[in-house]
C-alpha atoms as a PDB file:
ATOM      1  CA  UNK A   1       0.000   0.000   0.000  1.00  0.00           C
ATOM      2  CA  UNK A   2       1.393   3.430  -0.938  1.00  0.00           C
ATOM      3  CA  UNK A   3       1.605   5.607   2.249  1.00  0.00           C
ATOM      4  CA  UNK A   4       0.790   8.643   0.334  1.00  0.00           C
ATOM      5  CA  UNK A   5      -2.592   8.141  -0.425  1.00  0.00           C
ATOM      6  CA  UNK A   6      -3.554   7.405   3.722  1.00  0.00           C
ATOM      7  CA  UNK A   7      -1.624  11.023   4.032  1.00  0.00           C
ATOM      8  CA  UNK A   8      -3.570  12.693   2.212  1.00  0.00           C
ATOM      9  CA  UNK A   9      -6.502  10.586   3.599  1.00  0.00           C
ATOM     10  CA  UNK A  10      -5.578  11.851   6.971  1.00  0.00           C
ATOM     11  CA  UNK A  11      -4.830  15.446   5.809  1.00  0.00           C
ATOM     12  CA  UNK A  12      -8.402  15.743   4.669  1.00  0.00           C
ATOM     13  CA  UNK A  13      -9.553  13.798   7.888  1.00  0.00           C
ATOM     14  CA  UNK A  14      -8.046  16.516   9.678  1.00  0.00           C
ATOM     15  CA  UNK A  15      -9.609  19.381   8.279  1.00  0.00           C
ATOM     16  CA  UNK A  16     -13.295  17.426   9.037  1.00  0.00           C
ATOM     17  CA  UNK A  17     -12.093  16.810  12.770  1.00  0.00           C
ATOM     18  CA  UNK A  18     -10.941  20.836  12.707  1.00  0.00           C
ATOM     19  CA  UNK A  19     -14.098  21.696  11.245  1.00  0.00           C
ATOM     20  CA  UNK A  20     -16.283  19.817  13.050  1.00  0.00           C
ATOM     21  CA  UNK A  21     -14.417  20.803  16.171  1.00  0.00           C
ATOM     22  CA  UNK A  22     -14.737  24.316  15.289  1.00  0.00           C
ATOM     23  CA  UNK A  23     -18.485  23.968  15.520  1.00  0.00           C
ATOM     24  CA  UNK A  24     -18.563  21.887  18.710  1.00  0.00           C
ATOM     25  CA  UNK A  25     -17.115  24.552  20.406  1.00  0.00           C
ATOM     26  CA  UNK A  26     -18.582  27.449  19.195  1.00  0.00           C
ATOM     27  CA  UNK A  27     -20.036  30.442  21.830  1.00  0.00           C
ATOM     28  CA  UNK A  28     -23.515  28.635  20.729  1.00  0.00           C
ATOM     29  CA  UNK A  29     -22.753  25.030  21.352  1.00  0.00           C
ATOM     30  CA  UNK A  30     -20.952  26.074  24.572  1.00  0.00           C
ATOM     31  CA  UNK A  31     -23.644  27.948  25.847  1.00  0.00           C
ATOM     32  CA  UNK A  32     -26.109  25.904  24.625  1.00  0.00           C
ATOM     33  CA  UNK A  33     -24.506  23.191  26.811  1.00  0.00           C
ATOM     34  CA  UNK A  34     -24.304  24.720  29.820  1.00  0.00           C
ATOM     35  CA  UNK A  35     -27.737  25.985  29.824  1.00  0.00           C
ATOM     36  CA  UNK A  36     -29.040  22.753  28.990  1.00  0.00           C
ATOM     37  CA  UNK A  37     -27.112  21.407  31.635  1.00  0.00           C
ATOM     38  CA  UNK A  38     -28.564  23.715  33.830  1.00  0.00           C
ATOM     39  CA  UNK A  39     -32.322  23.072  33.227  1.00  0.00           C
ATOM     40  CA  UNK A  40     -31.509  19.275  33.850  1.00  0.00           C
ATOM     41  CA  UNK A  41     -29.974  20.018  37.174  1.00  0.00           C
ATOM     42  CA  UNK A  42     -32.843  22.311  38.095  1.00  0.00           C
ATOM     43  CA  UNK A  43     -35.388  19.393  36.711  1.00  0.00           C
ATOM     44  CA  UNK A  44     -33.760  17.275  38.734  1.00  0.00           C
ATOM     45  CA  UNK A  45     -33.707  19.453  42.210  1.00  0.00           C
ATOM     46  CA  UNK A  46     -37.129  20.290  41.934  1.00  0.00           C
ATOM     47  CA  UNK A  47     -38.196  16.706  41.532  1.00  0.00           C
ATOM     48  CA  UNK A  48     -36.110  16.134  45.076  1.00  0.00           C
ATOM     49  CA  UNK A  49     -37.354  18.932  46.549  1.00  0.00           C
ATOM     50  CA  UNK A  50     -40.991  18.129  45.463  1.00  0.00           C
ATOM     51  CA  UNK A  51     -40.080  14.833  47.333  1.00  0.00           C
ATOM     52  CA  UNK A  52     -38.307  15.985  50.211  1.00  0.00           C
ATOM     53  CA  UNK A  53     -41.371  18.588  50.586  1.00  0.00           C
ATOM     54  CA  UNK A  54     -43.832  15.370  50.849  1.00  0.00           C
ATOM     55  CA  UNK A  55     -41.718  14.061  53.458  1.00  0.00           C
ATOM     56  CA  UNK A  56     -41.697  16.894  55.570  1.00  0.00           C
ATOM     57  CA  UNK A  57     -45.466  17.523  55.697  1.00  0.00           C
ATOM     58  CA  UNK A  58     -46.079  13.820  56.327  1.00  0.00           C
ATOM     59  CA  UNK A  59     -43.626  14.291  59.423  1.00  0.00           C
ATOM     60  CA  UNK A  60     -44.832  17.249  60.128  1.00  0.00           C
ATOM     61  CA  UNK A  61     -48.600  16.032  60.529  1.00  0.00           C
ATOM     62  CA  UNK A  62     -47.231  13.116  62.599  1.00  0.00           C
ATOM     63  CA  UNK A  63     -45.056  15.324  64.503  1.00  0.00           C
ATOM     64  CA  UNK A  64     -48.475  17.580  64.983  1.00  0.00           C
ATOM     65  CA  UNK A  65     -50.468  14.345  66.036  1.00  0.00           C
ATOM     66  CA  UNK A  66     -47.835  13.216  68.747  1.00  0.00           C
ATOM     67  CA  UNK A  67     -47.306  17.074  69.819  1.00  0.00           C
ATOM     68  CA  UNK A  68     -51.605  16.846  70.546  1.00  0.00           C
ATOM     69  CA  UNK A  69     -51.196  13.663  71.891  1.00  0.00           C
ATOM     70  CA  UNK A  70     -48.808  14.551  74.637  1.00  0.00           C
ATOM     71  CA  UNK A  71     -49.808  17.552  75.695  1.00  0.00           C
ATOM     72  CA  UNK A  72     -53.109  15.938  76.304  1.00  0.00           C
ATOM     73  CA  UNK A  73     -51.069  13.166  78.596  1.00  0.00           C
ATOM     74  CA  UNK A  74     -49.166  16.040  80.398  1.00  0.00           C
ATOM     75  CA  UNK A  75     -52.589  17.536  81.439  1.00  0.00           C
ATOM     76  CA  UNK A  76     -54.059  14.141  82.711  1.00  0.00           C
ATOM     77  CA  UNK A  77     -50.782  13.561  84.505  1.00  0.00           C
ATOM     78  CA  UNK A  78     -51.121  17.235  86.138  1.00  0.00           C
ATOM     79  CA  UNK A  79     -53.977  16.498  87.262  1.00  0.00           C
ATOM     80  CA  UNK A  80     -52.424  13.419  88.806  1.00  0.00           C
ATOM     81  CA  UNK A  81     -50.513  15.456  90.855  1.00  0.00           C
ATOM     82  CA  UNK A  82     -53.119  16.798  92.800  1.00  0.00           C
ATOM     83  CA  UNK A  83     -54.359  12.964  93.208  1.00  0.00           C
ATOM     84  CA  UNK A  84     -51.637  11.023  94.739  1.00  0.00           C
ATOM     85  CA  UNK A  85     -52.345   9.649  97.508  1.00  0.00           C
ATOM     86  CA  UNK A  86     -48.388   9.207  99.095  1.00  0.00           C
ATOM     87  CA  UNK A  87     -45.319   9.875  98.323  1.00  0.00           C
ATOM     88  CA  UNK A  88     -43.763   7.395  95.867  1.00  0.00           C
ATOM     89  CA  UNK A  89     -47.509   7.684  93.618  1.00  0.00           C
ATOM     90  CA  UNK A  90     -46.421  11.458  93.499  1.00  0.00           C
ATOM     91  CA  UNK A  91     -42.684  10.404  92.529  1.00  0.00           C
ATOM     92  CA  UNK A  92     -43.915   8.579  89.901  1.00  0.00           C
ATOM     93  CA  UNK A  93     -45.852  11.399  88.400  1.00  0.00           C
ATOM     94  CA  UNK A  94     -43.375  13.594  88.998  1.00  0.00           C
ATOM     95  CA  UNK A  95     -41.250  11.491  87.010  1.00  0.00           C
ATOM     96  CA  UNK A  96     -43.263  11.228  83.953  1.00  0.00           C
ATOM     97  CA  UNK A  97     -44.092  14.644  83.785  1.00  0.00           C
ATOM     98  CA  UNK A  98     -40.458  15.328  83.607  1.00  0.00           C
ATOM     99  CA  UNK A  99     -39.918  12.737  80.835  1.00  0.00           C
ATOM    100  CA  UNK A 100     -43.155  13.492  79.132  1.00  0.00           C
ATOM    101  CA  UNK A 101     -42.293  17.085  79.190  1.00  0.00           C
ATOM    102  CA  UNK A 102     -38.748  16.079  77.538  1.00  0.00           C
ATOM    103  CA  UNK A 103     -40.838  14.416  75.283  1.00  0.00           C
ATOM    104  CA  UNK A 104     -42.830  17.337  74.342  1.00  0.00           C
ATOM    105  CA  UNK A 105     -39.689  20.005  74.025  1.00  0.00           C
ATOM    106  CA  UNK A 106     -38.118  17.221  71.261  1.00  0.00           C
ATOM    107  CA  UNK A 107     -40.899  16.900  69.607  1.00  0.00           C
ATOM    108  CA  UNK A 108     -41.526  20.990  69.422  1.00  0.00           C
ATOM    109  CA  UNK A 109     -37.424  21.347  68.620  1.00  0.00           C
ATOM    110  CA  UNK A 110     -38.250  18.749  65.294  1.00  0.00           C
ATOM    111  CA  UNK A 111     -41.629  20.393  64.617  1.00  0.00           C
ATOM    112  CA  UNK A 112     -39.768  23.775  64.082  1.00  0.00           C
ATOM    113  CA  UNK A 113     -36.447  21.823  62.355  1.00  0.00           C
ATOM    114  CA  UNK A 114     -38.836  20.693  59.912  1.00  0.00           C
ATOM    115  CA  UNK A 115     -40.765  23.625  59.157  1.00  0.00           C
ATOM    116  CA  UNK A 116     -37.697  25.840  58.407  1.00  0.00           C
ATOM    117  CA  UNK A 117     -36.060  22.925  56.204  1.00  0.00           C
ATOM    118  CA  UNK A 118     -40.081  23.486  54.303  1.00  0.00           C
ATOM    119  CA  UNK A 119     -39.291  26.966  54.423  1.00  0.00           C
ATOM    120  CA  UNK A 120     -35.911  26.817  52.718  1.00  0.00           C
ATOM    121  CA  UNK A 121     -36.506  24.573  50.293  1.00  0.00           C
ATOM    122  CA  UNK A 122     -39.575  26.713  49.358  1.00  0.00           C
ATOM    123  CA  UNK A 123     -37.232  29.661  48.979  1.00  0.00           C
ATOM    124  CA  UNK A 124     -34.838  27.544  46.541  1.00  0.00           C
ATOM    125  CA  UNK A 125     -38.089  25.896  45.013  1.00  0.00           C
ATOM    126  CA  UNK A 126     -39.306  29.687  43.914  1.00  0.00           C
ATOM    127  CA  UNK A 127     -35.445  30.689  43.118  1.00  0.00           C
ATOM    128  CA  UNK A 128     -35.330  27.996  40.426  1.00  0.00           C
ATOM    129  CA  UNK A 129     -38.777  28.163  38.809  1.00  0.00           C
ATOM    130  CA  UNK A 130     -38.213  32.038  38.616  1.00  0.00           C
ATOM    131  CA  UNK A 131     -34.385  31.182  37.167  1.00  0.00           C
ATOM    132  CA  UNK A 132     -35.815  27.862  34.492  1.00  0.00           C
ATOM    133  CA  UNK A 133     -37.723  30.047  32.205  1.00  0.00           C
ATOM    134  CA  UNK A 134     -35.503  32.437  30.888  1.00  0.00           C
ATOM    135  CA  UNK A 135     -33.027  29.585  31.106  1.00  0.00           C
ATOM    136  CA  UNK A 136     -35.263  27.930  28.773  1.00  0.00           C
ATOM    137  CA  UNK A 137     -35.700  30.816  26.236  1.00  0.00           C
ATOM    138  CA  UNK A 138     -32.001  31.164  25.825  1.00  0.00           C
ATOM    139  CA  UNK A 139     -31.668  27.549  25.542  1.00  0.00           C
ATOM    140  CA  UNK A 140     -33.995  27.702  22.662  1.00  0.00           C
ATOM    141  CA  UNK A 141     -32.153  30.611  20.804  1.00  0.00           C
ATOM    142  CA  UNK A 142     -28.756  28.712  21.646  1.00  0.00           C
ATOM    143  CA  UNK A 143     -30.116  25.671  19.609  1.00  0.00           C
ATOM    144  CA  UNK A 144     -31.710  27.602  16.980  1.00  0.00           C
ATOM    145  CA  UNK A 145     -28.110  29.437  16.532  1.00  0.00           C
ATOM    146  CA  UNK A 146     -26.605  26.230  16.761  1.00  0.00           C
ATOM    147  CA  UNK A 147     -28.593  24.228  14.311  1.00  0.00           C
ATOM    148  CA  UNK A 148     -28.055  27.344  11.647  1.00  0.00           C
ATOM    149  CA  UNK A 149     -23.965  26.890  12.493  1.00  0.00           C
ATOM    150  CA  UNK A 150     -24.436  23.488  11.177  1.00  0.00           C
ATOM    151  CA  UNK A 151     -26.799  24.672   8.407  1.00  0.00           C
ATOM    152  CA  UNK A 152     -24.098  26.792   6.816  1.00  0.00           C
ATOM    153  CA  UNK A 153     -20.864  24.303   7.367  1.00  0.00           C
ATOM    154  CA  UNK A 154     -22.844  21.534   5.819  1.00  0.00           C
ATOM    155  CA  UNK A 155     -21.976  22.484   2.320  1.00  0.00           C
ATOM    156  CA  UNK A 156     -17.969  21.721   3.451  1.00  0.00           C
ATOM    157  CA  UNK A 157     -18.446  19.102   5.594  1.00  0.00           C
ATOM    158  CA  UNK A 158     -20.623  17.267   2.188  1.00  0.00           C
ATOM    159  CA  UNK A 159     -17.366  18.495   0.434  1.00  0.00           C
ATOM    160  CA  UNK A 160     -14.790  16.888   2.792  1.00  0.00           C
ATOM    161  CA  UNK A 161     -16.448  13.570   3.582  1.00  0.00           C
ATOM    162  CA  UNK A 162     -17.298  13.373  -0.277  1.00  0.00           C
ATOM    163  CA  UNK A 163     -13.569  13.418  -0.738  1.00  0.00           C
ATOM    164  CA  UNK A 164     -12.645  10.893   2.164  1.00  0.00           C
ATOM    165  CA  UNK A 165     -14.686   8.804   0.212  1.00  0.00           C
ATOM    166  CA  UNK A 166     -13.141   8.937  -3.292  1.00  0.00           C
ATOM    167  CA  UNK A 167     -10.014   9.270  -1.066  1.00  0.00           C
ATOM    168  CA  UNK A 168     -10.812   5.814   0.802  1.00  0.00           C
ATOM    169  CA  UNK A 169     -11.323   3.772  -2.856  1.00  0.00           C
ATOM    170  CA  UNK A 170      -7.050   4.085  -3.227  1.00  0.00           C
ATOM    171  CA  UNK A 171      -6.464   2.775   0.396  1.00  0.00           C
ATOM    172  CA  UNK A 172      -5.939  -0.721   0.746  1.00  0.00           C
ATOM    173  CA  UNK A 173      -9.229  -1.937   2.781  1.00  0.00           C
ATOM    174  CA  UNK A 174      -7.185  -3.725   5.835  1.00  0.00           C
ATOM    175  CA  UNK A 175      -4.959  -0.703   6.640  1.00  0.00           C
ATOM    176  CA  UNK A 176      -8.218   1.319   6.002  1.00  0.00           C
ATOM    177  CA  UNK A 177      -9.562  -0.448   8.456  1.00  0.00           C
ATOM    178  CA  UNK A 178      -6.763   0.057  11.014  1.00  0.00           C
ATOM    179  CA  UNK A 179      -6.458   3.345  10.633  1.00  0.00           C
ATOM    180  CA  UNK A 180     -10.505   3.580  11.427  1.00  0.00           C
ATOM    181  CA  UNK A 181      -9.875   1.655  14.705  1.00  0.00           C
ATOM    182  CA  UNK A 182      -7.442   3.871  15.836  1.00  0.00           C
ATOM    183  CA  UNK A 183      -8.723   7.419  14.703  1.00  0.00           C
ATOM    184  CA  UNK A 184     -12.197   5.809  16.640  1.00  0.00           C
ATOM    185  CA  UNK A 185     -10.302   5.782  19.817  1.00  0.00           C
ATOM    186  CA  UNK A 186      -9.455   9.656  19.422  1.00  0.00           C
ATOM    187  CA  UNK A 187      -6.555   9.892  18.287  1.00  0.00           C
ATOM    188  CA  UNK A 188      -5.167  11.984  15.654  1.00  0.00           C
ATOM    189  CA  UNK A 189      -3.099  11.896  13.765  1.00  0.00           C
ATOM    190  CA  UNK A 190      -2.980   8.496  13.344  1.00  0.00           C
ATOM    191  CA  UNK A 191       0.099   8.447  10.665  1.00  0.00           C
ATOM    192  CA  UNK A 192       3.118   9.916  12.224  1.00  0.00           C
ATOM    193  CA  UNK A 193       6.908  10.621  11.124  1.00  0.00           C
ATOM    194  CA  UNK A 194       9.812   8.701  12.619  1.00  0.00           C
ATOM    195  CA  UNK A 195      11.458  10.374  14.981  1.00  0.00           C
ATOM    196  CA  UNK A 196      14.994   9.390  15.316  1.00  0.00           C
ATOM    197  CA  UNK A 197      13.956   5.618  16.385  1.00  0.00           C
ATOM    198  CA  UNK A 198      10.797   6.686  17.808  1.00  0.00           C
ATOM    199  CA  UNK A 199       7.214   7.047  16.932  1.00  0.00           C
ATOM    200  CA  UNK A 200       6.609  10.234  15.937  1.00  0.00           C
ATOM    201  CA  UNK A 201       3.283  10.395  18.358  1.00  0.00           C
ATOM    202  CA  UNK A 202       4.036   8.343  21.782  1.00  0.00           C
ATOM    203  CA  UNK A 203       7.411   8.654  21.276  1.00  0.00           C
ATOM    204  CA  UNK A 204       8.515   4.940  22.036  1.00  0.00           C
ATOM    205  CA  UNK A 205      11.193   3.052  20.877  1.00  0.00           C
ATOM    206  CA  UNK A 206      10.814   1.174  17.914  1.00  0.00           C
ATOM    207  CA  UNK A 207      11.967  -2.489  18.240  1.00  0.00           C
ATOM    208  CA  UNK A 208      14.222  -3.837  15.800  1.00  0.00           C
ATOM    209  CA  UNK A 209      11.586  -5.813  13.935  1.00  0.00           C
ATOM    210  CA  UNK A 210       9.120  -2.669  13.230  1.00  0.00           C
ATOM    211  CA  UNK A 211      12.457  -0.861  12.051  1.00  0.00           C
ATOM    212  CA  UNK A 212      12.567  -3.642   9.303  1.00  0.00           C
ATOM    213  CA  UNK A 213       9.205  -3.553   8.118  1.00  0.00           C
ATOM    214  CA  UNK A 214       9.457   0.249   8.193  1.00  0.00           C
ATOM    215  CA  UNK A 215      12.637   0.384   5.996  1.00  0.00           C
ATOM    216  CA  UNK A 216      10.917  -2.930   3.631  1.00  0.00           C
ATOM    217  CA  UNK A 217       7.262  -1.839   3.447  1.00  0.00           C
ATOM    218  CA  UNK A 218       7.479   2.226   4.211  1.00  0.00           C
ATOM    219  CA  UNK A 219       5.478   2.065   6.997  1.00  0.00           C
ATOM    220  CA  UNK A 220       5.227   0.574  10.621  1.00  0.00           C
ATOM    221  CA  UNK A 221       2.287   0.125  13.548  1.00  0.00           C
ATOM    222  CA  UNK A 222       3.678   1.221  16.808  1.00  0.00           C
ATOM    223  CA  UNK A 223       3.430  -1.116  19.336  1.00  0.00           C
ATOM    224  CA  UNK A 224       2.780   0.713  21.988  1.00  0.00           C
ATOM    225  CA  UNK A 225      -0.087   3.717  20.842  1.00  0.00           C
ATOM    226  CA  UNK A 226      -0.808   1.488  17.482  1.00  0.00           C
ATOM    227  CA  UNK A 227       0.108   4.507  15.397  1.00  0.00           C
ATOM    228  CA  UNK A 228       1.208   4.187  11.263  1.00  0.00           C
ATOM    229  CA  UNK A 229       4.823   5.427  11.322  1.00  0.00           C
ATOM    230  CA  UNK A 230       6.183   6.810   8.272  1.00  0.00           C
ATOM    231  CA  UNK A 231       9.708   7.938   7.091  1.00  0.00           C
ATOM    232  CA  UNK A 232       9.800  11.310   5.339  1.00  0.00           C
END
């Protein structure tokens, strides 16, 4: 296989990858990106906090329920106060008030815990819906932007992939096919210069053997990045 014509296969594969970089990181597509990442991560808050704000008013009703429930105890058990009838009966009330009224401060201390955590996430709730539409509309005019980028390159990215092809009909089909699995695991270039007794991309030493087939065929595969390695 002539080295030459997977050159200028990779010269023209180059300008494609530049082009097609070129657009990828355009002020649209970057924006476009970020914004887009930022009304997922706001979908995705406000479906936790729509969550996490069903959790708290179930606890909070319980949290109500118990609050009723105890105070109502501590009243019977005042009133038991008044009703002993010796000394350890009035220890033992004494004692439960104390722990029910323990009981009562917890539950009060959670009750307000978990109506400020309602509260804040009610503030971030409103931040973000107030935040998602604009977010939205500039999305939109990002893409629209975007897709009209595209529109106009089209014309030379037809033009260069048109050539790859006619390109691709003088490259022997197995070496085509190597050069695909490389380029496919990003790398570029895939057909490098010798460097000294290196590989022109990874710089590793070429073993004896690949020196052979370089100086026989005009070409060797690195064994260490996979790369085509060319003399000048």
């Amino acid at each position: 296989m002539k080295i030459e014509s997977l050159l200028k296969y990779q010269e023209v594969d180059g300008q494609l990858k530049k082009l097609v970089s070129a657009i990828n990181q355009s002020e649209e597509s970057v924006k476009g990106k970020k914004l887009g990442a930022f009304l997922k991560e706001s979908e995705d808050k406000i479906k936790k906090m729509d969550k996490r704000a069903d959790e708290l008013n179930a606890l909070i009703e319980k949290l109500k329920a118990n609050y009723k429930q105890s105070t109502e105890k501590l009243v019977e058990l005042e009133e038991g106060v008044g009703q002993a009838i010796d000394k350890d009966e009035l220890n033992y009330v004494a004692k439960k008030l104390a722990e029910l009224t323990k009981t009562i401060a917890g539950i009060e201390k959670d009750l307000a815990n978990a109506i400020k955590e309602m509260g804040d996430i009610s503030t971030r709730y409103d931040d973000l819906r107030a935040k998602v539409p604009s977010a939205k509309a500039q999305y939109k005019e990002c893409r629209a932007k975007f897709d009209q980028l595209k529109k106009d390159k089209e014309p030379q990215i037809s033009a260069l992939k048109q050539q790859l092809a006619e390109l691709e009909k003088q490259i022997d089909q197995k070496m085509m096919a190597e050069y695909q699995k490389v380029r496919g695991q990003n790398i570029y270039p895939v057909l490098v210069p010798l460097a000294g007794n290196n590989c022109g991309g990874c710089r590793m030493d070429l073993s004896i053997g690949e020196i052979g087939k370089l100086n026989e065929q005009g070409y060797a595969v690195c064994e260490n990045c996979h790369r085509f390695i060319y003399k000048k």
